[in-house]
Structures are given as C-alpha cells and as structure tokens.
Protein backbone atom coordinates (compact mmCIF):
# COMPACT_ATOMS: atom_id res chain seq x y z
CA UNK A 1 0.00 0.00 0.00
CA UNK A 2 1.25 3.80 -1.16
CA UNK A 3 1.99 5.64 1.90
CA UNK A 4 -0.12 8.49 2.55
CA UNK A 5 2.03 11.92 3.01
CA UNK A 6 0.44 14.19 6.03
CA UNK A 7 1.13 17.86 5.69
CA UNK A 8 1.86 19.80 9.22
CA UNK A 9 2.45 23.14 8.50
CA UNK A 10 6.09 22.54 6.78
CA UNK A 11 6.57 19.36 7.71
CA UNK A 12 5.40 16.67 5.27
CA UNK A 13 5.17 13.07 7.88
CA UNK A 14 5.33 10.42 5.51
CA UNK A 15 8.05 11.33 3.61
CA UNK A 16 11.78 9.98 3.46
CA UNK A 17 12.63 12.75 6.33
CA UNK A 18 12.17 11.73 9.57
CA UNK A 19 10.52 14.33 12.32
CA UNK A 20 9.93 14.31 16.13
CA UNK A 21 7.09 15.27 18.36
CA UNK A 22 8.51 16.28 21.60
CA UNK A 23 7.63 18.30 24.42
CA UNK A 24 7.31 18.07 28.46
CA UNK A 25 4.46 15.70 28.99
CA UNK A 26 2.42 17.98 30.82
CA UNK A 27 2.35 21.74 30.80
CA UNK A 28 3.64 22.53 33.66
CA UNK A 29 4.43 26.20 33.56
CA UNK A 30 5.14 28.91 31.10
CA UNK A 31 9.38 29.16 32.14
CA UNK A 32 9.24 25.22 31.53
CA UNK A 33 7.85 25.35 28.15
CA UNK A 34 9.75 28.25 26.79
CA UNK A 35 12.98 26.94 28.19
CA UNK A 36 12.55 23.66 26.27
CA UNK A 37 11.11 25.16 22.99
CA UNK A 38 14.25 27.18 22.92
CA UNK A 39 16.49 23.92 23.37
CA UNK A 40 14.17 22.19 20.80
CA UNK A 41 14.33 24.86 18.32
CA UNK A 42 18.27 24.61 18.19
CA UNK A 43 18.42 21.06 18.20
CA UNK A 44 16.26 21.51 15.17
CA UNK A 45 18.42 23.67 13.38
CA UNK A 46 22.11 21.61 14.00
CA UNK A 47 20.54 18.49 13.29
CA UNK A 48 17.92 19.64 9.99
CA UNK A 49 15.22 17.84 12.25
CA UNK A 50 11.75 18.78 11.80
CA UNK A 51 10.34 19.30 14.94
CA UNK A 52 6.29 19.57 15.86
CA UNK A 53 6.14 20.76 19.83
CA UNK A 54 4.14 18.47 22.45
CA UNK A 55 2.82 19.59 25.86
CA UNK A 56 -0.52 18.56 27.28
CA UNK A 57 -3.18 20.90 28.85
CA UNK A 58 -4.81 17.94 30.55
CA UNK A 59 -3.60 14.53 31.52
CA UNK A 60 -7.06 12.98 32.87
CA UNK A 61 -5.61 9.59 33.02
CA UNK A 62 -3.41 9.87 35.69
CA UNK A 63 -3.68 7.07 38.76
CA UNK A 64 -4.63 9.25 41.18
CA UNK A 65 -6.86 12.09 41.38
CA UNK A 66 -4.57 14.17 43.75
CA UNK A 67 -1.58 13.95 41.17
CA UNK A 68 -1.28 16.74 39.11
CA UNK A 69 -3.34 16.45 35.49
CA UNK A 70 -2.39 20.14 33.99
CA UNK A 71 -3.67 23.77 33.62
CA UNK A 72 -6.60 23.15 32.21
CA UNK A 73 -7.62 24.08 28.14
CA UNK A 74 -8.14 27.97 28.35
CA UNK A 75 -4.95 28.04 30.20
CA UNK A 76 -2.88 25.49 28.27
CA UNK A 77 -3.75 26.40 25.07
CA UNK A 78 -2.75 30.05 25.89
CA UNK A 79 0.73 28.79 26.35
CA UNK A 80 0.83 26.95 23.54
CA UNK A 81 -0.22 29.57 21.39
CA UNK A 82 2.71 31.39 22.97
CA UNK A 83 4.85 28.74 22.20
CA UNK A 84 4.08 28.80 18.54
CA UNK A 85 3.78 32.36 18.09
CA UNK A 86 7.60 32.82 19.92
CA UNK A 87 9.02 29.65 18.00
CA UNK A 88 6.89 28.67 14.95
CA UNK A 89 6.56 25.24 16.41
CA UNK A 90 3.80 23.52 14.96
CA UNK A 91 1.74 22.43 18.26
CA UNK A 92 0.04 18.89 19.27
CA UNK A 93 -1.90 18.19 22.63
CA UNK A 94 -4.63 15.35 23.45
CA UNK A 95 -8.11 16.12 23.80
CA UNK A 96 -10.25 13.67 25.83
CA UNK A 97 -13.61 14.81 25.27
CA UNK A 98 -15.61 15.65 22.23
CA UNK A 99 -16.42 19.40 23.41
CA UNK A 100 -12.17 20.37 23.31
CA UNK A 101 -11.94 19.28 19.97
CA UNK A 102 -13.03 22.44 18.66
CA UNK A 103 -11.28 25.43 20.79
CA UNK A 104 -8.40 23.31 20.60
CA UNK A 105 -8.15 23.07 16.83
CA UNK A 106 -7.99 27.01 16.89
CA UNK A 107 -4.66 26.48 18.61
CA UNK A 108 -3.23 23.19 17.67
CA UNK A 109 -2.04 21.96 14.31
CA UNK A 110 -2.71 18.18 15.56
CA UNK A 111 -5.33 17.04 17.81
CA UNK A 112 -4.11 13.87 19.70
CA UNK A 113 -6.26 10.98 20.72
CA UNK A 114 -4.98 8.98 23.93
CA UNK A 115 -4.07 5.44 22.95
CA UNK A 116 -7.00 4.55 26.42
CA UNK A 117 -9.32 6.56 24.20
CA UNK A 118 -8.50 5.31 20.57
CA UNK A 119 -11.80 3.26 20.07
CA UNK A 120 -14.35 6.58 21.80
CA UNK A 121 -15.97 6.78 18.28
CA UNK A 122 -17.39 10.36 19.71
CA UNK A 123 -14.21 11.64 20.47
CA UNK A 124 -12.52 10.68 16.96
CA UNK A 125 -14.85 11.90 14.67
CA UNK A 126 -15.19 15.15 16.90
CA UNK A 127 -11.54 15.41 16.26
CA UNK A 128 -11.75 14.37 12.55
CA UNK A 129 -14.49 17.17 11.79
CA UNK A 130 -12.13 20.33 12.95
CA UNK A 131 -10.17 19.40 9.69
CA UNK A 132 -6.49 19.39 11.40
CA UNK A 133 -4.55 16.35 11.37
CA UNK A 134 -5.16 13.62 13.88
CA UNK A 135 -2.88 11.55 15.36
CA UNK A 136 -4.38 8.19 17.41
CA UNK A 137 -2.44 6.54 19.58
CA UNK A 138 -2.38 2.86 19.36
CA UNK A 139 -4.19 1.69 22.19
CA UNK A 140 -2.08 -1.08 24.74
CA UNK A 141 -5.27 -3.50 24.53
CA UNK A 142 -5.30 -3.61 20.27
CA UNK A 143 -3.72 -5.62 17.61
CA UNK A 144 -2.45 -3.16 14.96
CA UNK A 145 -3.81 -4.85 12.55
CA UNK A 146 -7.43 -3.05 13.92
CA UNK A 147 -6.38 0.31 13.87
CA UNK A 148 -7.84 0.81 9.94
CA UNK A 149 -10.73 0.92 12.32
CA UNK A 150 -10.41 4.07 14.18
CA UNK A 151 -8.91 5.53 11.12
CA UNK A 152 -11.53 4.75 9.03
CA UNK A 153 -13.56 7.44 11.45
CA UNK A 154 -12.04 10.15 10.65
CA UNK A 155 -11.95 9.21 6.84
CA UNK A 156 -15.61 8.89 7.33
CA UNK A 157 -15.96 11.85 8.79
CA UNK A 158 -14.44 13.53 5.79
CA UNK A 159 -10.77 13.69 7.20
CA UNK A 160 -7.99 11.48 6.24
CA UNK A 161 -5.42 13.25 7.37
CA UNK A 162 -4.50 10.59 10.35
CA UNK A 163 -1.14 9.78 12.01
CA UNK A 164 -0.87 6.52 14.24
CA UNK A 165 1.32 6.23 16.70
CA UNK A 166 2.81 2.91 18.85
CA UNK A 167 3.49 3.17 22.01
CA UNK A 168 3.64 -0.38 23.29
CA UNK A 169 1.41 -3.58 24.01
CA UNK A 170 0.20 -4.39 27.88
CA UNK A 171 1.58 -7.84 28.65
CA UNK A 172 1.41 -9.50 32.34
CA UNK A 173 0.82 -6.85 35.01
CA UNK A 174 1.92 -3.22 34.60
CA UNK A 175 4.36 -3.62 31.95
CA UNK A 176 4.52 -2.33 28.04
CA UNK A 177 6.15 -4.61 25.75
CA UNK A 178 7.59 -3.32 22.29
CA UNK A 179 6.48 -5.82 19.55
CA UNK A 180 8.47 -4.52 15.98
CA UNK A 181 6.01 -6.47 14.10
CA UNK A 182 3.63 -3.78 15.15
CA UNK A 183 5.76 -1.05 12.99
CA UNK A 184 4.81 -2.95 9.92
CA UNK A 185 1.34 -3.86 10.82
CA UNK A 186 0.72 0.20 11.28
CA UNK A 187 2.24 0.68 8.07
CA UNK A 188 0.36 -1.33 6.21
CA UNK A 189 -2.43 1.25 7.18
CA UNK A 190 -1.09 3.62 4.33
CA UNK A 191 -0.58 6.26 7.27
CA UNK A 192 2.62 8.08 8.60
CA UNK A 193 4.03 5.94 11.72
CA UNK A 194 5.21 7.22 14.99
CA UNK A 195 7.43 5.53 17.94
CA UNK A 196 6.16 6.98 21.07
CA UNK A 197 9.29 6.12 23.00
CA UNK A 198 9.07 7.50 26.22
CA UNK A 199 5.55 6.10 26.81
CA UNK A 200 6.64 2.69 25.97
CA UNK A 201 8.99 2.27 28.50
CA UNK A 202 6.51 3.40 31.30
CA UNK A 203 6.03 1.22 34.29
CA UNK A 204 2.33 0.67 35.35
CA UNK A 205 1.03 0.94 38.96
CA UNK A 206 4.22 2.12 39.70
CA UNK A 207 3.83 6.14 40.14
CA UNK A 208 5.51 8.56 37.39
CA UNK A 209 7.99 9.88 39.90
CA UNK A 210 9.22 6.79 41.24
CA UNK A 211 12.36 6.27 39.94
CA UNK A 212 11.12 2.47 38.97
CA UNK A 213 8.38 3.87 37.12
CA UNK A 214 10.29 3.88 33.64
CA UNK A 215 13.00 2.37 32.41
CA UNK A 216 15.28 4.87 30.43
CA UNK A 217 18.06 2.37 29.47
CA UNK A 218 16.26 0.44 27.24
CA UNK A 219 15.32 3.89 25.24
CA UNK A 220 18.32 3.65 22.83
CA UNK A 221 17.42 0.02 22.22
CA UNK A 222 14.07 0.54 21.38
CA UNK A 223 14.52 3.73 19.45
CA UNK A 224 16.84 2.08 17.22
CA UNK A 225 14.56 -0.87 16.62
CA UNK A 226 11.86 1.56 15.73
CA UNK A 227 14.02 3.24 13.23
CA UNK A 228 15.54 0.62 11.45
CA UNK A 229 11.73 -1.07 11.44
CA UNK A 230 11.02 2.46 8.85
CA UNK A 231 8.67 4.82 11.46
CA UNK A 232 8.59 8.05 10.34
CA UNK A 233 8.73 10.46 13.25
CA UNK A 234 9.65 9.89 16.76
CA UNK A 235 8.03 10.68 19.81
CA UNK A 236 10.13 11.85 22.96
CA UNK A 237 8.88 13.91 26.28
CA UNK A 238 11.57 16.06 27.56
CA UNK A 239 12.05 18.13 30.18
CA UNK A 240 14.65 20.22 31.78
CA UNK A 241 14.69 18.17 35.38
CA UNK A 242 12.68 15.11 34.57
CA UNK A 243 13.65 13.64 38.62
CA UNK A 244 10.77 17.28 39.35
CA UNK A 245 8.61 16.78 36.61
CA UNK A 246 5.27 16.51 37.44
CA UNK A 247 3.83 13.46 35.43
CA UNK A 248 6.14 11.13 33.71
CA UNK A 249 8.93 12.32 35.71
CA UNK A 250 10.79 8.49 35.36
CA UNK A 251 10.38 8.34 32.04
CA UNK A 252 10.95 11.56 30.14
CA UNK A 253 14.52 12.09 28.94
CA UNK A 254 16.45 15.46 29.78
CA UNK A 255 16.54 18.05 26.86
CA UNK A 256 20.34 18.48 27.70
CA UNK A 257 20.47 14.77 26.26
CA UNK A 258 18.06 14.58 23.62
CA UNK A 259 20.41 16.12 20.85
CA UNK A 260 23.14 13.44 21.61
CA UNK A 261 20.53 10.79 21.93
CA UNK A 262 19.23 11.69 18.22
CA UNK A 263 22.33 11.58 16.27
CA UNK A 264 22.88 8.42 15.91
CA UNK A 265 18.97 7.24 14.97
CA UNK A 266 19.20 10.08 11.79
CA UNK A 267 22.37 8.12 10.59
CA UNK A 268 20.42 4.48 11.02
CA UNK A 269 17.25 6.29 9.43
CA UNK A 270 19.23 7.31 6.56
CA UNK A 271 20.58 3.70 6.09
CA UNK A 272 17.04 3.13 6.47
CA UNK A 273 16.20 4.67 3.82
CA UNK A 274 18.52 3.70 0.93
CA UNK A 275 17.40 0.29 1.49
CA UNK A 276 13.56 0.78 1.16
C-alpha cells in the first residue's frame, strides 16, 4: 500500500525525512515550556530535524486524582499559542472529550487521541471534523492490525489526514512490551508511523515519579529498533529536570540529552532509507 504523506504546516510526515514530536508531557508552567522550545528549536536547526512541539493541557488519566493532570484548556492552550507564536513550532496536545476538539483546533495543528481513548468513536470523529490532522495513539489492549478501524472514522468523517502512533502492548501486570512487528502492521495502514518512546517504556502501577516507574536504558534500544523497522517520526517527552517533573517524571529524557541521543537514529534512518 502507497503511503499516505500528512502535511503539518512545513513538515510533510510520511516522507523519506524523519521528524519528532517532543515536548514536556504535561504543561507545567510557562518558564518550563519556553525553556525547552528554545532547546528544541536549536536542536532543530544543528541536526535539519523537523520538529512539531508536544505539551498537554490535561492529563485525565493519571492514577490518582490528587496527582497533578495540567492547567486546564483555556490556560494550556494560551501557552501553547505562545509557544508557537515565539518559536513557529507547529503544536500537538490530546483532547479527551468531544467538546475540546473544537477550541483546541484554533490552537493546535494536531489534535491527539490517547491510545486509552482510541476506540471513543465520539471523540474521533469530533476530532476528525475540525479538519487538522489527527494523530491516534495505538491503544495497549489492540492488535495493529485493527487500527484501519479508528482511522476509518475520521476518513468517514471527511478527514484522512491521520497519524498513528505505537506506544507499546500491555503484557502481564503493569508492563509495556515493544512488539516490531507492530511497525509494519501500522504501516500497512497507508498512514505516517510514529514511535512513542518515552511512553513505551513506562512502568504501570508504579507512580511517574518513582524512579522504577520507567525504564530509560532500554530507550536507545528501542529507538533504534523503531528506526531501522522504517517509522517516520519519533516521539520523545523532555524536560529540563525530569527527577521534578510533574507526570512522567521516570520516564521523560532530559533536553540536555536529547540532541546526543538523536544523532545516531538520523544516521540508522538514513541507512534506512537507501534500502527501502
């Protein structure tokens, strides 16, 4: 199957140039986000990397309801139009109910869908009907071979502009598992890929800011496998203290790192590429 070439803003996803999302998980405050959309936007430039900028107003699927789940959409998306308006990021952040789907698209360039949420019909086509891109996370509980199915929601809601992203399989009790067949199951979709690596390494039921909640030295593994598998953008949370972040704290990697932690996936993607 052809692979279908997603346009967001200047970045075409799909195409033999690979981009990254990336982002703190959560917004946490206005400092935060402008100190690692300045980082990002450098490590763009040295390394001709398209980026698209990640932060999310809400996370409503945290484990707790006293942990914190974000500003809130008014406020977050006000900081992420700042973001874009300083930088010229082009911005992504979940929605998780069908009413955000349209104040958010005013913002946002990409609407996500939270791989929990993947099969809300509701919430997809909501997201679908604002016209901007959608990107659908892979839900933990799905074969990849099903997710034509949420796709095919937003193509029947007039929009096929869809990105899926993989972010790992539940297997046992609280763990992800990577499974590379997945990469060419979601490819055989016809839409762009993504490897959501800092969710995949996630532990469950352990909180975010244990220090056994994640599992960063497996990260370079994984990312490579991803890669050389053919995705076509990446997906890594960053922060500037990860240890004080507040969600995903054990799992996102430190912005200081994530320029020497890149290098050597663009030289395996470009191997990658001449062998297609």
């Amino acid at each position: 199957m052809s692979k279908k070439i997603v346009k967001v803003g200047d970045i075409s996803c799909g195409s033999d140039d690979l981009f990254l999302i990336s982002g703190p998980c959560v917004i946490e405050s206005e400092h935060i986000m402008m100190t690692v959309a300045e980082k990002l936007a450098t490590i763009s430039q040295r390394l001709n990397l398209p980026v698209i900028y990640k932060s999310s107003f809400q996370k409503d699927n945290r484990s707790s309801a006293k942990y914190y789940d974000g500003p809130g959409l008014d406020k977050g998306l006000e900081i992420l139009a700042k973001v874009k308006a300083q930088f010229g990021f082009s911005l992504v952040s979940d929605i998780h109910y069908p009413e955000q789907a349209a104040p958010a698209a005013q913002v946002l360039d990409i609407l996500q869908i939270p791989a929990y949420l993947c099969m809300q019909t509701t919430l997809t086509v909501a997201a679908a009907k604002t016209g901007k891109v959608v990107n659908i996370k892979h839900g933990q509980f799905l074969d990849p071979a099903n997710m034509d199915k949420p796709a095919a929601k937003c193509v029947e809601a007039g929009n096929d502009q869809v990105i899926l992203t993989e972010r790992g399989y539940t297997f046992g009790y609280n763990d992800l598992i990577v499974d590379p067949r997945a990469f060419y199951a979601l490819r055989q979709h016809g839409y762009p890929v993504v490897f959501d690596i800092t969710h995949c390494i996630r532990k469950y039921g352990i909180p975010s800011a244990d220090p056994k909640g994640g599992n960063r030295e497996v990260m370079p593994t994984l990312a490579r496998a991803g890669v050389a598998a053919g995705v076509d953008g990446l997906f890594i949370e960053t922060h500037p203290n990860p240890a004080e972040a507040l969600c995903d704290a054990a799992s996102q990697l430190n912005i200081d790192h994530l320029e020497e932690f890149l290098k050597p996936l663009l030289e395996l993607h470009k191997v990658e590429v001449a062998y297609r």
